[in-house]
C-alpha atoms as a PDB file:
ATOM      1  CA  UNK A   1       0.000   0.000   0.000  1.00  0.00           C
ATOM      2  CA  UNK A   2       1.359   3.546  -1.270  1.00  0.00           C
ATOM      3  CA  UNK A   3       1.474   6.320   1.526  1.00  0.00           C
ATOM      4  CA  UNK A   4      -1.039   9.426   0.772  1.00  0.00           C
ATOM      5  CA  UNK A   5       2.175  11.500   1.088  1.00  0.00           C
ATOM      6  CA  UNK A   6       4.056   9.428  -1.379  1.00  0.00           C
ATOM      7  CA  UNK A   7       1.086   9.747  -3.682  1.00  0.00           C
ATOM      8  CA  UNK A   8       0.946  13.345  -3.693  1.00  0.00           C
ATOM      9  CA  UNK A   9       4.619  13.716  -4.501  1.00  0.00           C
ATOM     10  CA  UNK A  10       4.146  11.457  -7.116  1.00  0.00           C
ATOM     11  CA  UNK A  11       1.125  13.421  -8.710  1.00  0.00           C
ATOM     12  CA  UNK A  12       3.016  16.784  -8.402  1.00  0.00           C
ATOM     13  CA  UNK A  13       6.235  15.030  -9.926  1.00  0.00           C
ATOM     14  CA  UNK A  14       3.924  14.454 -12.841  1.00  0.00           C
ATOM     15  CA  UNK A  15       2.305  18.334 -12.620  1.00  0.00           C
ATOM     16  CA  UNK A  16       6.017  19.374 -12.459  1.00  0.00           C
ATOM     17  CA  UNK A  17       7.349  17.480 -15.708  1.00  0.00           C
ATOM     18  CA  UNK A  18       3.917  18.477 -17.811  1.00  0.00           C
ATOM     19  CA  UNK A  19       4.759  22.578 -16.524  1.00  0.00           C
ATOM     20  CA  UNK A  20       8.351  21.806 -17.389  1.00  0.00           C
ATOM     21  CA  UNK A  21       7.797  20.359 -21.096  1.00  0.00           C
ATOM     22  CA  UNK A  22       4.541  23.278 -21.660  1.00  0.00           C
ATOM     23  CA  UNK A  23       7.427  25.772 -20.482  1.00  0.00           C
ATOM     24  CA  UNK A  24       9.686  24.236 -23.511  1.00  0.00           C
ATOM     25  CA  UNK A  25       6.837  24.688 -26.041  1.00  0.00           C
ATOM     26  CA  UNK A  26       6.669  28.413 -25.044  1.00  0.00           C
ATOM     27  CA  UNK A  27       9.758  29.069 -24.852  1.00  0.00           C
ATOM     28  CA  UNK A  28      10.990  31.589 -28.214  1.00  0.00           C
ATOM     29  CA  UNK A  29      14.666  30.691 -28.478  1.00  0.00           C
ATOM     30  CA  UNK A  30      12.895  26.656 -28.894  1.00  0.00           C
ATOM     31  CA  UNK A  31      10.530  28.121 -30.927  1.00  0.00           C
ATOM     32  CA  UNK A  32      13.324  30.022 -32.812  1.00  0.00           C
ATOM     33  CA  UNK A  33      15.561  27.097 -33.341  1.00  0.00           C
ATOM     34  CA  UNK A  34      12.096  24.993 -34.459  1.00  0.00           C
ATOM     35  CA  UNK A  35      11.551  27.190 -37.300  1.00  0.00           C
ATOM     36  CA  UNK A  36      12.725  25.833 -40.021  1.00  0.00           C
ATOM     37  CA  UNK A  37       9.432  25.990 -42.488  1.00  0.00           C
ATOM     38  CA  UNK A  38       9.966  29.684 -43.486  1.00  0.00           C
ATOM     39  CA  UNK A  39      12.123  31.095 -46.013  1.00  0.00           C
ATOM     40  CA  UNK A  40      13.485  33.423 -43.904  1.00  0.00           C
ATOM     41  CA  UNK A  41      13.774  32.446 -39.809  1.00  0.00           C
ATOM     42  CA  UNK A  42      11.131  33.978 -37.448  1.00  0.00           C
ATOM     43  CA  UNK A  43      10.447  33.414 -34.125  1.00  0.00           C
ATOM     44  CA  UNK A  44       6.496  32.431 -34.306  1.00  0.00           C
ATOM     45  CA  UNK A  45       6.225  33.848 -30.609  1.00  0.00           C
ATOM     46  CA  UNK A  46       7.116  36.883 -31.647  1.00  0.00           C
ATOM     47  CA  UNK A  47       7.673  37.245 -35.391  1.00  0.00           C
ATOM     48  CA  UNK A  48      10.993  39.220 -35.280  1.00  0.00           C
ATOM     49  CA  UNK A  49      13.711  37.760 -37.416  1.00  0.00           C
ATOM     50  CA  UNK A  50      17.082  37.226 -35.875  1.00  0.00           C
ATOM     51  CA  UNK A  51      15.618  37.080 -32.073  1.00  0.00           C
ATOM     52  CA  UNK A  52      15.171  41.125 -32.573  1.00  0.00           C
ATOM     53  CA  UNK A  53      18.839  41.659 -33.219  1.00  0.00           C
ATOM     54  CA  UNK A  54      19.837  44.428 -35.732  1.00  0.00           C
ATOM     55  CA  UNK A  55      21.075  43.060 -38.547  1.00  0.00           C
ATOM     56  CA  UNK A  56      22.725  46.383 -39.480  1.00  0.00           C
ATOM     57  CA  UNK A  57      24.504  46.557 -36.344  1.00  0.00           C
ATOM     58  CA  UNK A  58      26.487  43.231 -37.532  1.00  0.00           C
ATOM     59  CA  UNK A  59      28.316  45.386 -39.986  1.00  0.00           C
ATOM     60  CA  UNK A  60      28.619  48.714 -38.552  1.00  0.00           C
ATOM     61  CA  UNK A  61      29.886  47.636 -34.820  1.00  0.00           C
ATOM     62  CA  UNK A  62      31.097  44.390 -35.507  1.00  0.00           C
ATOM     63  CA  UNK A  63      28.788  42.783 -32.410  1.00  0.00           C
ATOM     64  CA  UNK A  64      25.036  41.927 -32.168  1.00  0.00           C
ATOM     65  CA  UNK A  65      22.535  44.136 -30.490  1.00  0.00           C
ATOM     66  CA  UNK A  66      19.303  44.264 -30.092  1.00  0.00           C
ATOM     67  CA  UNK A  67      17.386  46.689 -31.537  1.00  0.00           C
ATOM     68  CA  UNK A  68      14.166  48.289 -30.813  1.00  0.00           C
ATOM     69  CA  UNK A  69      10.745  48.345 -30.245  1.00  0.00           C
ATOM     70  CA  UNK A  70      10.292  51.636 -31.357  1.00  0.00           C
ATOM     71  CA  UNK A  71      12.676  50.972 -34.714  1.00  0.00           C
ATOM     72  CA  UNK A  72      11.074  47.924 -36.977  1.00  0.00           C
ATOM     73  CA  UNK A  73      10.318  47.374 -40.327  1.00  0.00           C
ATOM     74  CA  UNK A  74       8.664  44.132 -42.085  1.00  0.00           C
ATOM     75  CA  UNK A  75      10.759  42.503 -44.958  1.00  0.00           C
ATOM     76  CA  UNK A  76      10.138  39.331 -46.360  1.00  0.00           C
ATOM     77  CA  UNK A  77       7.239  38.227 -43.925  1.00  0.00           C
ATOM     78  CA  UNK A  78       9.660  39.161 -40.803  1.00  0.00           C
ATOM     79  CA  UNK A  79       9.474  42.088 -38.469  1.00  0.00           C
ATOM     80  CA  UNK A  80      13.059  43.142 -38.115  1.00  0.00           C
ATOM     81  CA  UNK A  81      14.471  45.820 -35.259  1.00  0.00           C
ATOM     82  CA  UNK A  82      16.968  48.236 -35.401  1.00  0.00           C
ATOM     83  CA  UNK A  83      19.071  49.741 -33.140  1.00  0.00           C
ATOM     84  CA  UNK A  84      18.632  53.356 -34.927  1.00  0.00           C
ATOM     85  CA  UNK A  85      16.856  54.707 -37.711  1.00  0.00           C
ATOM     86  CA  UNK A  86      19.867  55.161 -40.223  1.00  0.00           C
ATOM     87  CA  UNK A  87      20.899  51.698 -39.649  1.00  0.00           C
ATOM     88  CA  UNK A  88      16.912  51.019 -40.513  1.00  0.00           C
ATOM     89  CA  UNK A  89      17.199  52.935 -43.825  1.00  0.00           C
ATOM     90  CA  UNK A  90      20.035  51.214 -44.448  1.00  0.00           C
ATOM     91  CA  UNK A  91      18.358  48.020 -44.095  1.00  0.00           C
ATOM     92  CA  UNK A  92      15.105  48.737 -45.902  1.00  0.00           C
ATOM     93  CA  UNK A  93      17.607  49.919 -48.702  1.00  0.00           C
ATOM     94  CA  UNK A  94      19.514  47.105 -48.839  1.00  0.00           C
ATOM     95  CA  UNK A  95      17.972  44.027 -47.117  1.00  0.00           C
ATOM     96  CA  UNK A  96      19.936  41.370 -49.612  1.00  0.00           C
ATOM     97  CA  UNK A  97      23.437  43.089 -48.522  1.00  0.00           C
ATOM     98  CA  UNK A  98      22.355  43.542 -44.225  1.00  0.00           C
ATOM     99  CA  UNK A  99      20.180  40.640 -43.826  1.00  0.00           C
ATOM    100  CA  UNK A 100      21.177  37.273 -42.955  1.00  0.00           C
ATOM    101  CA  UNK A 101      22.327  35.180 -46.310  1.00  0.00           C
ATOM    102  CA  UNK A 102      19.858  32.254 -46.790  1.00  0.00           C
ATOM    103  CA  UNK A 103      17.508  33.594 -45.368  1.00  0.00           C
ATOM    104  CA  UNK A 104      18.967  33.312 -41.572  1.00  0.00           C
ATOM    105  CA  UNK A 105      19.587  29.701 -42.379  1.00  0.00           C
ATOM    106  CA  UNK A 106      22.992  27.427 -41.299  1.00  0.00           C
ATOM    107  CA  UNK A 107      24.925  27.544 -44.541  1.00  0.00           C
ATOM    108  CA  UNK A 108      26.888  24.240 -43.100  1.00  0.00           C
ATOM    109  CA  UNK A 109      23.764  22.445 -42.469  1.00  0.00           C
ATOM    110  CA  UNK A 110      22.264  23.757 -46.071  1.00  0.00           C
ATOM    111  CA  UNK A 111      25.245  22.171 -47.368  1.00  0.00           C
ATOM    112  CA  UNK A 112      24.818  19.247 -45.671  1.00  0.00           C
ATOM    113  CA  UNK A 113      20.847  19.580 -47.153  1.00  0.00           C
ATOM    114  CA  UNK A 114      19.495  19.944 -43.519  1.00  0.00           C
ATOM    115  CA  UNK A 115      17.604  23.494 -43.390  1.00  0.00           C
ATOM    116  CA  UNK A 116      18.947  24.358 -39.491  1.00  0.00           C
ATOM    117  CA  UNK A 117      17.913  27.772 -38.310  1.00  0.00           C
ATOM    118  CA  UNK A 118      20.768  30.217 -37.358  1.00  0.00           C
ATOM    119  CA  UNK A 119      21.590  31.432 -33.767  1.00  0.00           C
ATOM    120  CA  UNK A 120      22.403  35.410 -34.211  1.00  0.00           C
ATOM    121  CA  UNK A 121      24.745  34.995 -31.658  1.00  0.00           C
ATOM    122  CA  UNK A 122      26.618  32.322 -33.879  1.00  0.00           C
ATOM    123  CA  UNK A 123      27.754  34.610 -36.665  1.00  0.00           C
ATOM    124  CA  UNK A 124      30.219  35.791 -38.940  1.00  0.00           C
ATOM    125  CA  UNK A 125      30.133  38.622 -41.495  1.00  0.00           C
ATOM    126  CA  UNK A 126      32.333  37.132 -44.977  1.00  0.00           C
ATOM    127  CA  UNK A 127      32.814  38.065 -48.360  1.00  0.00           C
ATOM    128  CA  UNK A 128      30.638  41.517 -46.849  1.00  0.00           C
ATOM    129  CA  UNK A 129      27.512  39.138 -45.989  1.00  0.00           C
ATOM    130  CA  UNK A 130      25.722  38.472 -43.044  1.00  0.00           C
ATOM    131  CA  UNK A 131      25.983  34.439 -42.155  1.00  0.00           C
ATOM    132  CA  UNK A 132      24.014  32.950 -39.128  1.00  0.00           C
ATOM    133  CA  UNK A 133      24.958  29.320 -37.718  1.00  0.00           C
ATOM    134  CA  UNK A 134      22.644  26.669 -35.530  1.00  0.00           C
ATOM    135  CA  UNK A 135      26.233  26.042 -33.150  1.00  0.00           C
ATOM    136  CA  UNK A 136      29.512  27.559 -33.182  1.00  0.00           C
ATOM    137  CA  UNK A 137      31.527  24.626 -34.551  1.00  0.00           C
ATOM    138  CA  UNK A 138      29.766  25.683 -37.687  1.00  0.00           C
ATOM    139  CA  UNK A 139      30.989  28.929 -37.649  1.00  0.00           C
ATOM    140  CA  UNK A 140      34.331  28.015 -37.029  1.00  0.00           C
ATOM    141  CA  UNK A 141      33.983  25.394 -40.163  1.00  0.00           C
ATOM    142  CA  UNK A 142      33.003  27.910 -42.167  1.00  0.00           C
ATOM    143  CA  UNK A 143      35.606  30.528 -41.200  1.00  0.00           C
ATOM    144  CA  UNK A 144      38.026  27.508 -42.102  1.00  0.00           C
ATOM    145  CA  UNK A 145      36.743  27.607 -45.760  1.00  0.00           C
ATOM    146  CA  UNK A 146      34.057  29.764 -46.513  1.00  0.00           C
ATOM    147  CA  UNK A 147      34.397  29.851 -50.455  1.00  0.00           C
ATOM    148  CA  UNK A 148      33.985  25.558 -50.244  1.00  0.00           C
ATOM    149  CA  UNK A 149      30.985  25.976 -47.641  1.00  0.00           C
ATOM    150  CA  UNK A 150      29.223  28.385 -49.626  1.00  0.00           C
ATOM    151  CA  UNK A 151      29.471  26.647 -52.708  1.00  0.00           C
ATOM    152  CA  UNK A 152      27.871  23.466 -51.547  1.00  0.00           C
ATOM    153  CA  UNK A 153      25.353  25.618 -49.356  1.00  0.00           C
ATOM    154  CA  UNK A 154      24.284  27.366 -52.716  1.00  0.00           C
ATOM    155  CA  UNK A 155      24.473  24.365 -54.799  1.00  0.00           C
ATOM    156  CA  UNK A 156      21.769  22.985 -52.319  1.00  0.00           C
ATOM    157  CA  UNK A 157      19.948  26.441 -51.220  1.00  0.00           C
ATOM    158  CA  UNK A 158      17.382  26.391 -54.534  1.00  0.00           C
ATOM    159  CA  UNK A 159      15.960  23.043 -53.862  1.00  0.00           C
ATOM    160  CA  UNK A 160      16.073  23.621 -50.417  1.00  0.00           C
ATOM    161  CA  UNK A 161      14.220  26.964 -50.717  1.00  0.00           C
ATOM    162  CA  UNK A 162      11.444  25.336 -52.336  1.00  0.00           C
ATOM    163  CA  UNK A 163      10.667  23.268 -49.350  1.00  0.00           C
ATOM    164  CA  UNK A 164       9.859  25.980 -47.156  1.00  0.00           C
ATOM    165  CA  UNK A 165       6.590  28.208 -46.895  1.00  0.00           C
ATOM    166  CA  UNK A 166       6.590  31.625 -48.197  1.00  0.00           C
END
C-alpha cells in the first residue's frame, strides 16, 4: 500500500514534468531554433527575425545588439528591429546586402541539405555578408573555408528553398 504522502509527490512530480515540457513549447529561443518551415527564420512567438537583433549593427559595430521596439520594419514576412533609424534605412535599402544570407539559415547544415535555423549569436560577417549558424563549430567550419561551404550551401539552397513556406 502507497502512503497518501508518497502519492501526492508522485502526482506533483507528474504536474512538475507536464509545466516543465509546456514551459519548452513556449519558450521563443525553442521556438526560434524549431523554425525551419519559413524562407526566412522567425520566431512564431514573436515574429521578429534574428531574435530582434539588428542586422545592421552586424556590420557597422562588428557585435550583435538588439534593436528596438520603437525601430522595426517588415521585410520578407519578418518584423526586423533596429538599433537606430539610419541603420533602418540602411536596411530597408539594402535588405539582400544587411540581412542574414539564406535567409537566416545554417549555410553548413544547407550544405549538408538539412535546413537548421541560425543562432544570431553564432555569426560571422564574410565576403561583406551576413551568415548565421545553428552552433559555433559551424561557424568556425566555415571561417576555415568559406568559399567551399558556400558553394555546396548554394548548390543545395534552390531546392532547399522550395521546401519551405513563403
Amino acid at each position: 500500500m502507497i502512503a497518501p504522502w508518497a502519492r501526492l509527490l508522485a502526482s506533483l512530480g507528474w504536474v512538475s514534468l507536464a509545466a516543465a515540457g509546456l514551459g519548452l513549447l513556449a519558450c521563443p529561443e525553442v521556438a526560434a531554433e524549431a523554425s525551419t518551415t519559413e524562407r526566412v527564420v522567425v520566431n512564431h512567438s514573436s515574429g521578429l527575425a534574428i531574435e530582434g537583433f539588428d542586422p545592421v549593427a552586424y556590420f557597422t559595430d562588428g557585435r550583435p545588439m538588439l534593436g528596438l521596439p520603437d525601430l522595426e520594419a517588415s521585410q520578407a514576412g519578418a518584423v526586423w528591429r533596429f538599433r537606430n533609424a539610419s541603420n533602418r534605412d540602411a536596411f530597408v535599402a539594402h535588405p539582400d546586402i544587411y540581412g542574414p544570407q539564406f535567409g537566416g539559415y545554417d549555410p553548413i547544415d544547407l550544405a549538408r541539405g538539412v535546413a537548421f535555423a541560425g543562432n544570431p549569436r553564432f555569426w560571422l560577417v564574410s565576403g561583406e555578408r551576413l551568415y548565421l549558424f545553428g552552433r559555433e563549430q559551424n561557424r568556425d567550419a566555415f571561417a576555415a573555408d568559406p568559399v567551399a561551404a558556400l558553394r555546396e550551401a548554394r548548390q543545395r539552397w534552390p531546392e532547399l528553398e522550395q521546401t519551405l513556406a513563403q
